[in-house]
Protein backbone atom coordinates (compact mmCIF):
# COMPACT_ATOMS: atom_id res chain seq x y z
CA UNK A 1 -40.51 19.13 -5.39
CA UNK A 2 -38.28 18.95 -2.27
CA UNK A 3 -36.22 22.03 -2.02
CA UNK A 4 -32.57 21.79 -1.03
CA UNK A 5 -31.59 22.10 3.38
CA UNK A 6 -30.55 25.54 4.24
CA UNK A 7 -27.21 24.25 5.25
CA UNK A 8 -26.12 23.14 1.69
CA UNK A 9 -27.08 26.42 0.25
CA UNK A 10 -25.33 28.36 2.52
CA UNK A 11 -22.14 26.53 1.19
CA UNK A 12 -20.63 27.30 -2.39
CA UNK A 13 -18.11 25.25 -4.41
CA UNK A 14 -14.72 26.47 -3.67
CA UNK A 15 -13.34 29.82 -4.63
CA UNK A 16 -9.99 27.51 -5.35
CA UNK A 17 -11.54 25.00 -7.68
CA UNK A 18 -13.29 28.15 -9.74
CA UNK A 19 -9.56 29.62 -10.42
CA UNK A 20 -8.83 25.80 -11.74
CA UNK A 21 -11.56 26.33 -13.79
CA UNK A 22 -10.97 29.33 -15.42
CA UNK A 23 -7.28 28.86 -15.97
CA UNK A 24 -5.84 27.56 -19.60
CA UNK A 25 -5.45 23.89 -19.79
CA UNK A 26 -1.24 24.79 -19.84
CA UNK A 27 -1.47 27.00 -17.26
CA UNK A 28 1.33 27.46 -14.26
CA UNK A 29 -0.42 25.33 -11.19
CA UNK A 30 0.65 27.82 -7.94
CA UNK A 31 -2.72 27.30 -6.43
CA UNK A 32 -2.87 23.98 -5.62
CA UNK A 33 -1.71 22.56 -1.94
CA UNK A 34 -0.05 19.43 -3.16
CA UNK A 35 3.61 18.41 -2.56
CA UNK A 36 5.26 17.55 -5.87
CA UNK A 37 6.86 14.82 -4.28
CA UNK A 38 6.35 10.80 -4.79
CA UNK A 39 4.64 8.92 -1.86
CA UNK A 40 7.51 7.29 -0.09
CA UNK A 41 8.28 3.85 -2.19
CA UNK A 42 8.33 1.90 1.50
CA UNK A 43 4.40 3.23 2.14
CA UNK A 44 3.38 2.27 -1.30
CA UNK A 45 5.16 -0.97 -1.27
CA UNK A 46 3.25 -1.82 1.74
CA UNK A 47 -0.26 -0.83 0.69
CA UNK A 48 0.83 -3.63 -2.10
CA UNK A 49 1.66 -6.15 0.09
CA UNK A 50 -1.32 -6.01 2.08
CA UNK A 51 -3.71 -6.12 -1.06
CA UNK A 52 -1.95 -9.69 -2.55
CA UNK A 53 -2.68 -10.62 1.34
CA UNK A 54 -5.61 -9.91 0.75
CA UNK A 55 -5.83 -8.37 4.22
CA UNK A 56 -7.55 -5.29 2.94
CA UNK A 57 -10.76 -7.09 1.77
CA UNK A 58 -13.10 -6.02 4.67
CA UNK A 59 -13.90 -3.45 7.07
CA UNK A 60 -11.21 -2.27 9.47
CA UNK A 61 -12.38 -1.66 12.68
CA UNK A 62 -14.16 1.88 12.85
CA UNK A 63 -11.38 3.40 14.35
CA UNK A 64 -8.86 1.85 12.28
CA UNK A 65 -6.25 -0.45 12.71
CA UNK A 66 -5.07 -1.12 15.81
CA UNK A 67 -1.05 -1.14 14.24
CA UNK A 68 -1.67 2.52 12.54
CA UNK A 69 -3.51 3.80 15.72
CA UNK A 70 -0.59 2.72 17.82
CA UNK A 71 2.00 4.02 14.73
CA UNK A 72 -0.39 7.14 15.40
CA UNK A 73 0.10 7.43 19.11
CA UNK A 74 3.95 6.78 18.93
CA UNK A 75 4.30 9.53 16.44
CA UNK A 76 2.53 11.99 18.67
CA UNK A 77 5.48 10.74 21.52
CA UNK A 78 7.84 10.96 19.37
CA UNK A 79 6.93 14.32 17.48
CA UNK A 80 4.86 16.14 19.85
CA UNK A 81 6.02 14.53 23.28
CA UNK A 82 1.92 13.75 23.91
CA UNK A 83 1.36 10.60 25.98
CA UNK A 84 -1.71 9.58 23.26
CA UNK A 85 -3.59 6.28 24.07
CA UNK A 86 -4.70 4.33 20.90
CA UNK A 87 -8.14 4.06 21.65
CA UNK A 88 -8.46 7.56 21.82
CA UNK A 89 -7.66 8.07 17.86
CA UNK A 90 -10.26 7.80 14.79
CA UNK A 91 -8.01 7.10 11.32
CA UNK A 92 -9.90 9.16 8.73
CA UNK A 93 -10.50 9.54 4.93
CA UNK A 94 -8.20 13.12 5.45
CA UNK A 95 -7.48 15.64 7.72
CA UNK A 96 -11.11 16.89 5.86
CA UNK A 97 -12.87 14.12 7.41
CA UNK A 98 -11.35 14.80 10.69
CA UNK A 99 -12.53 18.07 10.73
CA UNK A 100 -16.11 17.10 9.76
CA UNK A 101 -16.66 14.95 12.36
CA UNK A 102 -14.88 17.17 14.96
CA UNK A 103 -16.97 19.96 14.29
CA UNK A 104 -20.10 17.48 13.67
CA UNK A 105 -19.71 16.27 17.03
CA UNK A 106 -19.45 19.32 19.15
CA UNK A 107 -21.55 22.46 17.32
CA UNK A 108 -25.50 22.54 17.82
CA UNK A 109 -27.37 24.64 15.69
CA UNK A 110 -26.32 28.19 15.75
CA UNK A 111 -23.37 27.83 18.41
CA UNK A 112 -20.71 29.77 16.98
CA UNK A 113 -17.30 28.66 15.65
CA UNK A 114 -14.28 30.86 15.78
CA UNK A 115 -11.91 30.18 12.67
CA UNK A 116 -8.73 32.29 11.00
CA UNK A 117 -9.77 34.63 8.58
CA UNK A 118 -8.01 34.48 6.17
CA UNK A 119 -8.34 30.84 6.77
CA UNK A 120 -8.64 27.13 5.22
CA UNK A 121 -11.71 27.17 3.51
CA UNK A 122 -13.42 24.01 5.12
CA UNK A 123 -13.52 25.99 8.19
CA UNK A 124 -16.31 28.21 7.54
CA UNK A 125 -17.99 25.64 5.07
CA UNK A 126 -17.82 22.67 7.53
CA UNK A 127 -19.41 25.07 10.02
CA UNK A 128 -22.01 25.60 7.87
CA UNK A 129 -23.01 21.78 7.52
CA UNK A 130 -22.49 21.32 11.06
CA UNK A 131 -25.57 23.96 11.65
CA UNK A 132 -23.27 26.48 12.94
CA UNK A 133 -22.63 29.98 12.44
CA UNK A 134 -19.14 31.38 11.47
CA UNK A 135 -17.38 33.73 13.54
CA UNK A 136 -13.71 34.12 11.68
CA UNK A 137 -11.49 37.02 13.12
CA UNK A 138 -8.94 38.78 11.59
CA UNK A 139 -5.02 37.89 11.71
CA UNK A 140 -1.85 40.23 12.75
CA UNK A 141 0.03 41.96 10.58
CA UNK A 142 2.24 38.90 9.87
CA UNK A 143 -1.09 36.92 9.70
CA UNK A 144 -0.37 34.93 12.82
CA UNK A 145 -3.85 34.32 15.04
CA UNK A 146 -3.90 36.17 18.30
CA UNK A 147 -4.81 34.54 21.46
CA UNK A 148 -6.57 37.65 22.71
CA UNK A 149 -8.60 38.18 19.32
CA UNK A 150 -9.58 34.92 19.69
CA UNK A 151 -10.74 34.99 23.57
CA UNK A 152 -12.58 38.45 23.08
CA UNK A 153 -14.80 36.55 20.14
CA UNK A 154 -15.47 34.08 22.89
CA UNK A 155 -19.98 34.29 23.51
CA UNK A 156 -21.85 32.30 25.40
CA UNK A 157 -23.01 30.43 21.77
CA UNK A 158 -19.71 29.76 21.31
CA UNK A 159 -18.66 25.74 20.48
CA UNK A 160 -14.88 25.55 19.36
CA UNK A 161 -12.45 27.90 17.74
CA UNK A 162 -10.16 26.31 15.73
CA UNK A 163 -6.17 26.78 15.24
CA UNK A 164 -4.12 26.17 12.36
CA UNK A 165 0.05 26.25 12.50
CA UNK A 166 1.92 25.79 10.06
CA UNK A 167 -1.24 27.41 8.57
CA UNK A 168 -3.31 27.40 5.05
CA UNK A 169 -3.10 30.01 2.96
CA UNK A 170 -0.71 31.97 5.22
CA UNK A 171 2.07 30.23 6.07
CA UNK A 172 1.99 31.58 9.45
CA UNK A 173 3.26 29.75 12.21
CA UNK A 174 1.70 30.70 15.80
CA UNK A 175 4.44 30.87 18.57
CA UNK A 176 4.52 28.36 21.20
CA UNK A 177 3.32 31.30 24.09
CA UNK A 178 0.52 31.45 21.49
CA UNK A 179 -0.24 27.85 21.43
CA UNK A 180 0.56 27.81 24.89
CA UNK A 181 -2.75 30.91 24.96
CA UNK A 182 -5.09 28.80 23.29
CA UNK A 183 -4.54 25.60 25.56
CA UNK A 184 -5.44 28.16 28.67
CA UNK A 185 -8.50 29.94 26.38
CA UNK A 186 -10.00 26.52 25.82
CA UNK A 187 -9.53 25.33 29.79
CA UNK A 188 -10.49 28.57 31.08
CA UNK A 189 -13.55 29.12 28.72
CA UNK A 190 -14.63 25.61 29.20
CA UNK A 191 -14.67 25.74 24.99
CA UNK A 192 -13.47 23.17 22.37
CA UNK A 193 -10.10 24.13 20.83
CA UNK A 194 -9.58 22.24 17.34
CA UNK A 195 -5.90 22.27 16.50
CA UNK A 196 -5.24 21.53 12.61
CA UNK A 197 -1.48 20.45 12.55
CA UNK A 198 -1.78 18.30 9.09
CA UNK A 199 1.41 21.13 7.99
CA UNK A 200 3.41 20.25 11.71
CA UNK A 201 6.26 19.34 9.44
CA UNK A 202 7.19 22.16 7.40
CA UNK A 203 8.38 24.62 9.35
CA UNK A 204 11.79 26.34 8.41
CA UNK A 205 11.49 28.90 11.64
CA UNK A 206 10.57 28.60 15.25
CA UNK A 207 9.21 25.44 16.06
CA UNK A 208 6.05 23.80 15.57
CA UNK A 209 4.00 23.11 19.45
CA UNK A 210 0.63 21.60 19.85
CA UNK A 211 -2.01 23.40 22.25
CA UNK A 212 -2.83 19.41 23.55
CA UNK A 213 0.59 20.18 25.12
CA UNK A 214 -0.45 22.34 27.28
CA UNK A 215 -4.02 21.65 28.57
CA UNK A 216 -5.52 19.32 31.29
CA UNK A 217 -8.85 19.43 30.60
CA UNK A 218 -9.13 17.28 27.72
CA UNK A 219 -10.43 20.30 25.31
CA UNK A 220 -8.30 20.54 23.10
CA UNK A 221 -9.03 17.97 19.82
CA UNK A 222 -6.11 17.60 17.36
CA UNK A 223 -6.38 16.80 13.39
CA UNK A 224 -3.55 15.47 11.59
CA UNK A 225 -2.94 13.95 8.26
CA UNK A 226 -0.28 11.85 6.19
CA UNK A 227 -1.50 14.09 3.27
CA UNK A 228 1.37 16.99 3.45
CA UNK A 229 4.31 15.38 6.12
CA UNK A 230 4.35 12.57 3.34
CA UNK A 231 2.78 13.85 0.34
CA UNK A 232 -0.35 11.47 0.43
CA UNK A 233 -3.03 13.28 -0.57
CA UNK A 234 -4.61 11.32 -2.60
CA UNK A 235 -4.35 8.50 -0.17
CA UNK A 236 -7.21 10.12 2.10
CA UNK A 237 -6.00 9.12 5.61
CA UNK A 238 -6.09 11.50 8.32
CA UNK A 239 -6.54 11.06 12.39
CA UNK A 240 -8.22 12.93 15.09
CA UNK A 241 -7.01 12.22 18.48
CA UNK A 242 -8.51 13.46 21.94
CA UNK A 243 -10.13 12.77 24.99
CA UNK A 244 -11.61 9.61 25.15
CA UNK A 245 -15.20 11.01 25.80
CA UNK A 246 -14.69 12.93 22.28
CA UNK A 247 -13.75 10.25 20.12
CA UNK A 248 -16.28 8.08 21.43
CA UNK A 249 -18.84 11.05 20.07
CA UNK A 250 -16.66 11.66 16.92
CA UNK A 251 -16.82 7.90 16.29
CA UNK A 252 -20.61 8.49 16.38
CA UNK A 253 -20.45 10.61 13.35
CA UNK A 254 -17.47 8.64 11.46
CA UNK A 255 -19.03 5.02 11.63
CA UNK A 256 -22.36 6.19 9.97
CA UNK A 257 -20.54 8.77 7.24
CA UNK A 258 -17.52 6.68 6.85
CA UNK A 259 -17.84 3.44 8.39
CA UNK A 260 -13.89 2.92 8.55
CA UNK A 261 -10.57 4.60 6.42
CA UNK A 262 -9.79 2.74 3.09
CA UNK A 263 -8.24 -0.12 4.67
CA UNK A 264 -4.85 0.01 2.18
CA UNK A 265 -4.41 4.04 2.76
CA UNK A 266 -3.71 2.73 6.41
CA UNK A 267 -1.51 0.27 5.70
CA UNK A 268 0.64 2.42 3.87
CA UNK A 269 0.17 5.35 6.53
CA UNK A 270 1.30 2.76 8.97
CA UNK A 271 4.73 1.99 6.90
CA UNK A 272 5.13 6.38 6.68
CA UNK A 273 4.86 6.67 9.78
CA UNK A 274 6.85 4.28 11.52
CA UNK A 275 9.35 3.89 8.55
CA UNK A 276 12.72 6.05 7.10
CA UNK A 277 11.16 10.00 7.75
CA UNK A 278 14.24 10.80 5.49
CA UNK A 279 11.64 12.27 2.81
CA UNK A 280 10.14 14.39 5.29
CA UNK A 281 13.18 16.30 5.68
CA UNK A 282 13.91 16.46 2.09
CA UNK A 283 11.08 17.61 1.04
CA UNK A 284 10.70 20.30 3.95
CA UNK A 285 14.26 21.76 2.98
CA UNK A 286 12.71 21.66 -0.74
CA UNK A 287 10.00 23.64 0.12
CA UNK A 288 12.05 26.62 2.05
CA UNK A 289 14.87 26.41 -0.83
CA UNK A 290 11.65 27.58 -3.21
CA UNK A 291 10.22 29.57 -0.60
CA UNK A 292 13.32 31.79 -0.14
CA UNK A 293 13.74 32.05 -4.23
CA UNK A 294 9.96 33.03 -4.47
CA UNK A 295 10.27 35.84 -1.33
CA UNK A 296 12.82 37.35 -3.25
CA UNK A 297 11.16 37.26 -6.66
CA UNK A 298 8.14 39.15 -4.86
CA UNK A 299 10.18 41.62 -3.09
CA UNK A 300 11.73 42.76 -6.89
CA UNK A 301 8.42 43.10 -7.87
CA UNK A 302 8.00 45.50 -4.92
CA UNK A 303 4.99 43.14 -3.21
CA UNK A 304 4.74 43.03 0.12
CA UNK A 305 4.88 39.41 1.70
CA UNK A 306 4.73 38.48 5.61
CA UNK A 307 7.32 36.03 5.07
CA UNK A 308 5.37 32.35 5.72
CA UNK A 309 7.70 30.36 8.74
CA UNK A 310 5.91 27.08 7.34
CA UNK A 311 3.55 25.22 5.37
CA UNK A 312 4.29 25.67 1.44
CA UNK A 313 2.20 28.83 0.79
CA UNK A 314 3.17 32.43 0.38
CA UNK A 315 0.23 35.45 0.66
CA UNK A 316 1.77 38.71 -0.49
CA UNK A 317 -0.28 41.75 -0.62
CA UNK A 318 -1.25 42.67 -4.24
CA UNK A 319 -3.06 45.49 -6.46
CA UNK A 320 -5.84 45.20 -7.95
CA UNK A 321 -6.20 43.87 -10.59
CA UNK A 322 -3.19 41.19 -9.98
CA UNK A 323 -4.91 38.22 -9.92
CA UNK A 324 -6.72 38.38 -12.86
CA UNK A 325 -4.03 39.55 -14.37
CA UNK A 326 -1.63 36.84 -13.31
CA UNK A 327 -3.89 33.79 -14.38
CA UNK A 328 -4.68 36.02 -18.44
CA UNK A 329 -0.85 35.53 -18.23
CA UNK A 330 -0.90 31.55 -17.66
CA UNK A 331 -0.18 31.87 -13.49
CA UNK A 332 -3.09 29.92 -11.27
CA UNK A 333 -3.08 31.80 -7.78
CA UNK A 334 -5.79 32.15 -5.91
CA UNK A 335 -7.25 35.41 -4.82
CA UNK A 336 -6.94 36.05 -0.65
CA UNK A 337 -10.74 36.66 -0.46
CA UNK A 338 -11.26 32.90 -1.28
CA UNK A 339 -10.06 32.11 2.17
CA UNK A 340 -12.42 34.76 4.05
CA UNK A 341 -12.99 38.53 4.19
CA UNK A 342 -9.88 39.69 5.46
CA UNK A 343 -7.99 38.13 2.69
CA UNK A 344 -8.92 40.74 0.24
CA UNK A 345 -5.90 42.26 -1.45
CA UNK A 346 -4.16 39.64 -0.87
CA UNK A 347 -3.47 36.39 -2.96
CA UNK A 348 -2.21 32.88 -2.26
CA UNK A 349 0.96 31.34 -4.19
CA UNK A 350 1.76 27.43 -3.53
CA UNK A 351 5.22 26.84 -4.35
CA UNK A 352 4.59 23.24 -4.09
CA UNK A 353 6.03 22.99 -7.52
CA UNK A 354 9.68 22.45 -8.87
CA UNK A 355 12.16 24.69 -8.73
CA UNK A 356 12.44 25.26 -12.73
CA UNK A 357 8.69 25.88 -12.70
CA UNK A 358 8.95 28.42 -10.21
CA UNK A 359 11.33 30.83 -11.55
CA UNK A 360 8.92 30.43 -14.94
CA UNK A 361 6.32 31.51 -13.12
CA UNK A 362 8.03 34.48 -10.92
CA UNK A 363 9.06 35.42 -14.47
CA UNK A 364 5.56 36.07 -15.58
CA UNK A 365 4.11 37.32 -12.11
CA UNK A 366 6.87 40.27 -12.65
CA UNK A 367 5.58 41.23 -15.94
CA UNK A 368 2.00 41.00 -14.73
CA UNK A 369 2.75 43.34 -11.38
CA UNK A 370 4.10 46.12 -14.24
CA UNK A 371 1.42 45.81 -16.35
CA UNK A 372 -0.83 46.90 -13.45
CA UNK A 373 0.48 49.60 -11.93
């Protein structure tokens, strides 16, 4: 019988979704990177509209629509102060997508990628697929990625590295001399740098920058998402933007897999984006209100936490034993060695959960860290 490609066996079904598994159906959800928020009523209301149009009944173009790529390129002027032309942007089902076909596009079999570890986990699988081979380095102490780790990894096999601020499962957010690093890594190295931004918006300190800022040579490829800024994730509609010669490649990949974005995810991207961004705001001084109540529930426990600048995840150092512990007790977390070598001993909260909920489950992390020790 025909036997399975190397490539898919050399991926494994999420370490997160086998926590969701095992935990009780009443369990304590900390492990999932959602926002607990509504979709803005203004993006729904026009995904509505434009189905009793009937003006989502075909095939976009490829790319998407031209209103949402030019919605796209504004934001990028308006947010990231990047002169972005339209053409040069791919809407995608996700920021997922967008990395697929980034790293589809640009890795040959057995060029290396360099990735976070600990990192998001499509990083090292989506290598994988691409035919690649993983290189993931380790983080600083406050589980920032540095520049110089990054350039010494550098081979002649190597493809792309790829960036992540605010970052998944850290909560790290990389400085702007850092991004400013990685811009100069990718020109000087002649190497792809992919910048994963889909968290740009929730950062409580410093500020977020994008390496695109700061190169000239067109190699730096950025991924973004309405998934987290405006808690669509289950809208699937993500971007990648960069140099024209890129996307045109990219496109390659995304009109064969994809064939175009689900044509009323980017009509109600298009309304987020160019709409009220009041909700943005709200829900990013949400997410530090829990994040400051959950640093301090930690540091009673005695856990040591590199306190996360961004993003809505926390990844304190625990004993063993924690984990397991933890989700007996009704907690989902997610052990740190789900997202890569280096993030053994540690584990991953979310606090993309209510307030309320929280505190319940700070309540029973506490009695879980005595019962270990």
């Amino acid at each position: 019988m025909t036997g399975f490609s190397r490539r898919v066996e050399q991926v494994s079904i999420s370490g997160i979704r086998e926590v969701f598994e095992a935990a009780g159906e009443d369990a304590i959800n900390l492990g999932l990177g959602q926002p607990d928020f509504p979709t803005p009523k203004h993006a729904r209301q026009a995904a509505v509209e434009a189905i009793q149009a009937g003006d989502v009944d075909a095939y976009t173009s490829n790319k998407g629509t031209e209103a949402l790529r030019e919605a796209i390129a504004a934001k990028h002027e308006r947010d990231n102060d990047l002169d972005v032309d339209p053409g040069d942007i791919i809407a995608t089902s996700g920021g997922s997508e967008a990395l697929h076909i980034a790293l589809e596009a640009h890795v040959d079999a057995g060029q290396e990628v360099i990735f976070p570890d600990p990192g998001f986990v499509s990083y090292d699988a989506l290598t994988h697929l691409a035919g690649g081979t993983p290189r993931p380095v380790p983080l600083r102490e406050d589980l920032t990625m540095a520049p110089e780790t990054v350039e010494e990894a550098i081979t002649d096999d190597t493809a792309a590295f790829v960036v992540n601020s605010p970052a998944n499962p850290t909560g790290a957010v990389q400085s702007p001399e850092d991004m400013r690093e990685f811009a100069r890594i990718a020109d000087e190295h002649d190497v792809l740098c992919i910048s994963d931004e889909v968290y740009e918006h929730q950062v409580f300190e410093g500020e977020h920058r994008s390496p695109a800022e700061f190169s000239d040579t067109g190699n730096v490829v950025v991924v973004n998402a309405c998934s987290k800024a405006y808690s669509m994730t289950g809208w699937r509609l993500g971007w990648v933007t960069g140099a024209t010669d890129r996307i045109e490649r990219m496109l390659r990949v995304h009109q064969y897999a994809q064939a175009c974005a689900s044509a009323p995810a980017q009509y109600a991207a298009e309304a987020a984006l160019t709409g009220p961004q009041d909700q943005v705001s709200e829900m990013r001084e949400a997410f530090q209100e829990r994040r400051d109540v959950l640093l301090d529930g930690l540091d009673e426990m005695g856990l040591d936490c590199p306190t996360p600048k961004g993003a809505f995840y926390a990844m304190p150092k625990v004993p063993d034993g924690w984990v397991d512990e933890v989700i007996d007790r009704g907690v989902v977390v997610v052990p740190g060695d789900a997202f890569g070598e280096h993030g053994a001993g540690y584990a991953r909260i979310s606090y993309a959960t209510d307030m309320e909920t929280l505190k319940e489950a700070i309540d029973i992390m506490a009695d879980a860290t005595t019962a270990v020790r």
